[in-house]
C-alpha atoms as a PDB file:
ATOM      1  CA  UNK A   1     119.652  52.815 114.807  1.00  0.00           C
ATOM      2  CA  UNK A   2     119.450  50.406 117.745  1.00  0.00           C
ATOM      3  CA  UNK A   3     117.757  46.986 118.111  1.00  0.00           C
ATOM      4  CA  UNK A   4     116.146  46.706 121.376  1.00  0.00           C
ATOM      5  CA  UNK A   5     115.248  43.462 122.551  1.00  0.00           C
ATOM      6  CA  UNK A   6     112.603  43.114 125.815  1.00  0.00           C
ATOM      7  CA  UNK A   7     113.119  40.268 128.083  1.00  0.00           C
ATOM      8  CA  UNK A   8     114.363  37.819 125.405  1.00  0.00           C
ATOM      9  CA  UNK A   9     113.821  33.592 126.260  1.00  0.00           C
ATOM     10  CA  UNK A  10     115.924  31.867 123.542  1.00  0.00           C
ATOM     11  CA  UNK A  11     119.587  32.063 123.451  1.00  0.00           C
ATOM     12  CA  UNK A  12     120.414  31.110 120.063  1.00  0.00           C
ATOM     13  CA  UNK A  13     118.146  33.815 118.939  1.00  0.00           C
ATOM     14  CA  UNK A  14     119.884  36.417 121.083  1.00  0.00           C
ATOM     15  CA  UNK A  15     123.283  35.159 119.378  1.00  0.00           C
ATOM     16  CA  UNK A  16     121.722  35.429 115.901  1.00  0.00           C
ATOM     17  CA  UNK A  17     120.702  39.443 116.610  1.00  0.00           C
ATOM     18  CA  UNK A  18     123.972  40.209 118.035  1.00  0.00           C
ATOM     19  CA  UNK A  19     125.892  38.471 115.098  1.00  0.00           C
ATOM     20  CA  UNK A  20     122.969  40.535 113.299  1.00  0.00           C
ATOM     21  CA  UNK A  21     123.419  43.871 114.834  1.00  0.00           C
ATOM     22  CA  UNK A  22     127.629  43.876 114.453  1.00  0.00           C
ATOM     23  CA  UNK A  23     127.760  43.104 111.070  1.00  0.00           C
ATOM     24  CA  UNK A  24     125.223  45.738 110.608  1.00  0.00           C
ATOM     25  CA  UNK A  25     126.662  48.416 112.515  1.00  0.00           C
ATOM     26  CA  UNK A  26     124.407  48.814 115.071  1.00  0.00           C
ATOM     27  CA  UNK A  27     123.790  49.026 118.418  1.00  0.00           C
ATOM     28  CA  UNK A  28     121.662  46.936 120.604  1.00  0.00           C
ATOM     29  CA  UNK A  29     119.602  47.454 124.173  1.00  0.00           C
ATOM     30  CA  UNK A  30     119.014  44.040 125.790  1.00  0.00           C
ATOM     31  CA  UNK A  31     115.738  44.508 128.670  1.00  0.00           C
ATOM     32  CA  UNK A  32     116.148  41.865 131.041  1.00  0.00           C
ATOM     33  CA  UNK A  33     114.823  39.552 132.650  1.00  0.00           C
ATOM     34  CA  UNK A  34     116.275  37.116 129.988  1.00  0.00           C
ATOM     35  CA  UNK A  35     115.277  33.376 129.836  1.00  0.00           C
ATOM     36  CA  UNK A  36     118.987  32.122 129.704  1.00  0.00           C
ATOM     37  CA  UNK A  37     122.432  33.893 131.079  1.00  0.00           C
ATOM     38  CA  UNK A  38     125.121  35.407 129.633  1.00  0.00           C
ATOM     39  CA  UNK A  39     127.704  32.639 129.924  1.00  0.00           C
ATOM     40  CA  UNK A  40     125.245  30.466 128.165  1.00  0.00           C
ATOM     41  CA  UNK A  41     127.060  28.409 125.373  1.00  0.00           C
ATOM     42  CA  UNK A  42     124.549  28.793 122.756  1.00  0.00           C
ATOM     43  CA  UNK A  43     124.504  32.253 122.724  1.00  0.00           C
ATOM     44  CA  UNK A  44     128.366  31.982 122.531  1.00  0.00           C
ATOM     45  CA  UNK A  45     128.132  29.422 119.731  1.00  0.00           C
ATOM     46  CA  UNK A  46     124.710  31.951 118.061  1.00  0.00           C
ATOM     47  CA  UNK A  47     126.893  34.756 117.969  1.00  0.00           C
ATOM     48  CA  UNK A  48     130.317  33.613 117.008  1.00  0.00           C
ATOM     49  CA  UNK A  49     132.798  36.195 118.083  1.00  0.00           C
ATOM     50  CA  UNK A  50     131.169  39.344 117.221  1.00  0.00           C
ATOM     51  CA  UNK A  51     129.503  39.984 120.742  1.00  0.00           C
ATOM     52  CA  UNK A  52     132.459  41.825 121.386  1.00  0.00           C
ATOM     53  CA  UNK A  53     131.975  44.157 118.230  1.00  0.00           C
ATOM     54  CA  UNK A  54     128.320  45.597 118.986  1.00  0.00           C
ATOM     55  CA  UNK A  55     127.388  48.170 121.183  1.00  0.00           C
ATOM     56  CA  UNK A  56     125.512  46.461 123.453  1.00  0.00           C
ATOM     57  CA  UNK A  57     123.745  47.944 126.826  1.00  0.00           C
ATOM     58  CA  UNK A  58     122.236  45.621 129.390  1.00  0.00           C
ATOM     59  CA  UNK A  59     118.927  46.945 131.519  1.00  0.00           C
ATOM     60  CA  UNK A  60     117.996  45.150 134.603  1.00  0.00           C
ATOM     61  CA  UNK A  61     113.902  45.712 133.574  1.00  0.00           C
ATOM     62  CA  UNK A  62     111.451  48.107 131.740  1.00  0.00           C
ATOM     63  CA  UNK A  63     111.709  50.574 133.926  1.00  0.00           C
ATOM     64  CA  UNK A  64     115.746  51.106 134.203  1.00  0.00           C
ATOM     65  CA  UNK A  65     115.294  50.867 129.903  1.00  0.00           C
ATOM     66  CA  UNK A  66     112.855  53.588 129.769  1.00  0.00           C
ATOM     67  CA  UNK A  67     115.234  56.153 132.414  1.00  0.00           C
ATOM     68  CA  UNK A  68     118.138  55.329 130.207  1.00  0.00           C
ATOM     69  CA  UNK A  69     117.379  54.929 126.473  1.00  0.00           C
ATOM     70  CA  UNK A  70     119.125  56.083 123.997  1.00  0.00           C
ATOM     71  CA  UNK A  71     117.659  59.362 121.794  1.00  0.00           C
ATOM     72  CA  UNK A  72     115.090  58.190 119.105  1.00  0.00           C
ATOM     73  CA  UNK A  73     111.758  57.104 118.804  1.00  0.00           C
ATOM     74  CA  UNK A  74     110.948  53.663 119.790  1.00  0.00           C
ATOM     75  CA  UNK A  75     109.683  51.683 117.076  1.00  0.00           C
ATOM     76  CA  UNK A  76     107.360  48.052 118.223  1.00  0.00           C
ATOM     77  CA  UNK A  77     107.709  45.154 116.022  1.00  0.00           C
ATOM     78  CA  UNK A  78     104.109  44.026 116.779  1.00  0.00           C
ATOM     79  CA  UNK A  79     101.868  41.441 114.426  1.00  0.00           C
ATOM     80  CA  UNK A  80      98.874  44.134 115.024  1.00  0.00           C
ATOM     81  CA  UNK A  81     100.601  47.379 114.040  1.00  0.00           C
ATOM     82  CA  UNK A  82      98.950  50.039 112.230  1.00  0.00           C
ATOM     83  CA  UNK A  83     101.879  50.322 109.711  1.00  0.00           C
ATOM     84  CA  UNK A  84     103.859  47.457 107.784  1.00  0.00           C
ATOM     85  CA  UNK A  85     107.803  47.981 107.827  1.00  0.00           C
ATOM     86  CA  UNK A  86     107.917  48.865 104.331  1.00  0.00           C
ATOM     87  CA  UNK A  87     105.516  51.550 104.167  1.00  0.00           C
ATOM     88  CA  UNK A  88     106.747  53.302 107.787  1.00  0.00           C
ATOM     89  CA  UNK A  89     109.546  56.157 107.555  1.00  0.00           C
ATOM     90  CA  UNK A  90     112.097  54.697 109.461  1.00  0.00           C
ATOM     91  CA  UNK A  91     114.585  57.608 110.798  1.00  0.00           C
ATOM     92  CA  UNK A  92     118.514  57.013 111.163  1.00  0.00           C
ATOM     93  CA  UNK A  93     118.567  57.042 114.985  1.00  0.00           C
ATOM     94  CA  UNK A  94     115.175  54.557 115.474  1.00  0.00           C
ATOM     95  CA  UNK A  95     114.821  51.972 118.360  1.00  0.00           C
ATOM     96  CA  UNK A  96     113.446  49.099 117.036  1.00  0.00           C
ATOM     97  CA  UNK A  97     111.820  46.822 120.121  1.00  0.00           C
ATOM     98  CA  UNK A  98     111.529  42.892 119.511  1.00  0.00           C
ATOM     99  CA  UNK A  99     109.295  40.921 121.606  1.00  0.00           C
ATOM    100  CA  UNK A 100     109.587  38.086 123.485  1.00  0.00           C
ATOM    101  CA  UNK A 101     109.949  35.050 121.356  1.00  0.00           C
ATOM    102  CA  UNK A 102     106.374  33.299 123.029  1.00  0.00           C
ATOM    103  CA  UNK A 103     104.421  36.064 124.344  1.00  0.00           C
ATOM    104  CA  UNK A 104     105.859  39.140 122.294  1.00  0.00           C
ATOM    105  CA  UNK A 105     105.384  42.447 123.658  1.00  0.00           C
ATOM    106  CA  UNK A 106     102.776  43.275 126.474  1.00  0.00           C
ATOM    107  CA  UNK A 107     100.383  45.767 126.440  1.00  0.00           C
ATOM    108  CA  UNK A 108     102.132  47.935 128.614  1.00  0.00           C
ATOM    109  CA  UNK A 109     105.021  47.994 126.978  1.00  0.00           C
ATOM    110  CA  UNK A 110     103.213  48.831 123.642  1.00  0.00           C
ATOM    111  CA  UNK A 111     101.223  51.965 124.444  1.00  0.00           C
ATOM    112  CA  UNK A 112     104.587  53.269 125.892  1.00  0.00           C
ATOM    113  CA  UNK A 113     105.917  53.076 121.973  1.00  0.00           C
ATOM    114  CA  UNK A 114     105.933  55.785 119.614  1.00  0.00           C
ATOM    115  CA  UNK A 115     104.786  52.620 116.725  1.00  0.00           C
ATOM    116  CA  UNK A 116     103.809  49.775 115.881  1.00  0.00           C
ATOM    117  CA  UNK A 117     104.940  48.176 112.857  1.00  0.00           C
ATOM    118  CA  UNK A 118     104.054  44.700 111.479  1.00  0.00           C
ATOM    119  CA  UNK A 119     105.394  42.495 108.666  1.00  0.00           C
ATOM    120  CA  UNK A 120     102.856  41.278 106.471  1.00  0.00           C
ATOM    121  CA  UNK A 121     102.579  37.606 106.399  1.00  0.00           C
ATOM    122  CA  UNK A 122     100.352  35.024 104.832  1.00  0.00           C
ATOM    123  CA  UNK A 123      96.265  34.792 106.257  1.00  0.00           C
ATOM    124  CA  UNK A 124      96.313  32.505 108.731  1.00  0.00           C
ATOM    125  CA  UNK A 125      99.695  32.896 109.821  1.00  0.00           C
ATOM    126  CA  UNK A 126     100.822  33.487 113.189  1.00  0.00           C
ATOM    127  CA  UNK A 127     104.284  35.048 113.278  1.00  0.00           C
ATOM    128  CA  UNK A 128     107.851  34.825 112.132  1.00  0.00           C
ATOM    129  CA  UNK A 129     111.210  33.893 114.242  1.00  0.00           C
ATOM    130  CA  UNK A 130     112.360  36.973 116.070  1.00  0.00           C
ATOM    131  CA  UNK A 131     115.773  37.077 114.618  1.00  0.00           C
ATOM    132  CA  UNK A 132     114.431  36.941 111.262  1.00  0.00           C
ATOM    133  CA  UNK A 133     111.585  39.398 111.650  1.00  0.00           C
ATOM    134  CA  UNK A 134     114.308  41.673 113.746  1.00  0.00           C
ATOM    135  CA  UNK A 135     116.502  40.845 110.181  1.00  0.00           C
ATOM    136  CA  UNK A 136     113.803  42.012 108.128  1.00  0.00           C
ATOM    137  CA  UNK A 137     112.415  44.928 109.630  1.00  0.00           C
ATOM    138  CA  UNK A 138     116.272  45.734 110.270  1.00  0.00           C
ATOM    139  CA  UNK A 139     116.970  45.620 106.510  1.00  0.00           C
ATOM    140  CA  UNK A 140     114.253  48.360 105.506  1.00  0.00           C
ATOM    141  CA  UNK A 141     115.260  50.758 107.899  1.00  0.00           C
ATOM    142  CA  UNK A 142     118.932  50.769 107.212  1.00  0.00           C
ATOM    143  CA  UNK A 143     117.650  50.866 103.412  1.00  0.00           C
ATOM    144  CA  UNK A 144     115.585  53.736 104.013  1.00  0.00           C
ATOM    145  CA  UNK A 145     117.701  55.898 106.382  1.00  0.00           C
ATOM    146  CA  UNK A 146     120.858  54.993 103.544  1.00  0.00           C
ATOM    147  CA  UNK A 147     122.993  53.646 106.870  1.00  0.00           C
ATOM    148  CA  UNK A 148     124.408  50.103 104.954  1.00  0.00           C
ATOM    149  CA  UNK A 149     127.578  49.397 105.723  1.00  0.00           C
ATOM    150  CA  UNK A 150     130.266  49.006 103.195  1.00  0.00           C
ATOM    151  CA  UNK A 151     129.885  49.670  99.494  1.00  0.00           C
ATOM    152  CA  UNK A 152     126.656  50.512  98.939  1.00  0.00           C
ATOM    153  CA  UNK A 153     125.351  53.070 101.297  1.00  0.00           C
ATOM    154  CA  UNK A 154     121.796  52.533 101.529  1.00  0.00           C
ATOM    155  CA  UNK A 155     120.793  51.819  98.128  1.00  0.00           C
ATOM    156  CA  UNK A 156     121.459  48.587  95.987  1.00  0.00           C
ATOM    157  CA  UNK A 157     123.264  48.674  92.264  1.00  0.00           C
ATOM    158  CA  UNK A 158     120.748  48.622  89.146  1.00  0.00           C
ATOM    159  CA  UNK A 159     121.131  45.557  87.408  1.00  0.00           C
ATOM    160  CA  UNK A 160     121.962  47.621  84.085  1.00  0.00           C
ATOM    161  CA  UNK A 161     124.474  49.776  86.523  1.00  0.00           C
ATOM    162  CA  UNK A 162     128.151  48.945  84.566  1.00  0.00           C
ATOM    163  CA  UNK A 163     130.960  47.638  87.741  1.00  0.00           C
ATOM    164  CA  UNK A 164     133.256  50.263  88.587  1.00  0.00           C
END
């Protein structure tokens, strides 16, 4: 499982996905051109000290991404998808793409996924942060594919379930 993120603008929501994607365990694809650098202190201050502990490739555009992307199918996080993240089966080595944090992800870029998934929001509601929806739709798949890390492999304790 990989987050993917294409041509990100906000630093601070880079940071947040890479703090994200290390304490998950899992790797992450950043498609540039990005709307900040890499030395850029809130993305330092965002993501804390665990840049170092993710996986993380760097692709100088769409193109070089596509040529060199890791094995799995490439999921779109897109407000119009056909499926919503809970209902999709999610498979253990998934690419899930984020958008950009204004525009989200071009037409172009869409029909070259294998999905589209969508989080179901409120009527009238436009979209969610990209770190959090990235959390979210994150959370399901790791859930689904049993790929947690730490104590609880994939599934969550009953509340009757006695503490071992």
């Amino acid at each position: 499982m990989r987050l993917c993120l294409y041509q990100p603008e906000i630093a601070q929501n880079t940071g947040t996905l890479l703090r994200l994607a290390a304490c998950m365990g899992v790797g992450m694809e950043i498609i540039e051109p990005c709307g900040f650098t890499f030395t850029d202190a809130k993305l330092r201050r965002s993501g804390m000290d665990y840049r170092d502990r993710v996986d993380l490739k760097r692709h100088f555009s769409w193109d070089h991404f596509l040529k060199d992307k890791p094995q799995g199918r490439l999921i779109a996080l897109d407000g119009k998808g056909e499926e919503t993240h809970i209902s999709f089966q999610f498979n253990p080595n998934d690419l899930l793409l984020l958008g950009q944090e204004g525009d989200g992800l071009p037409d172009a870029v869409l029909h070259q996924c294998d999905h589209r998934v969508r989080i179901p929001l409120v009527p009238g509601l436009r979209s969610l942060n990209v770190a959090i929806a990235g959390a979210m739709v994150l959370n399901e798949a790791l859930r689904q594919t049993h790929q947690f890390p730490g104590q609880f492999p994939g599934q969550f304790p009953h509340e009757n379930d006695d503490p071992e």
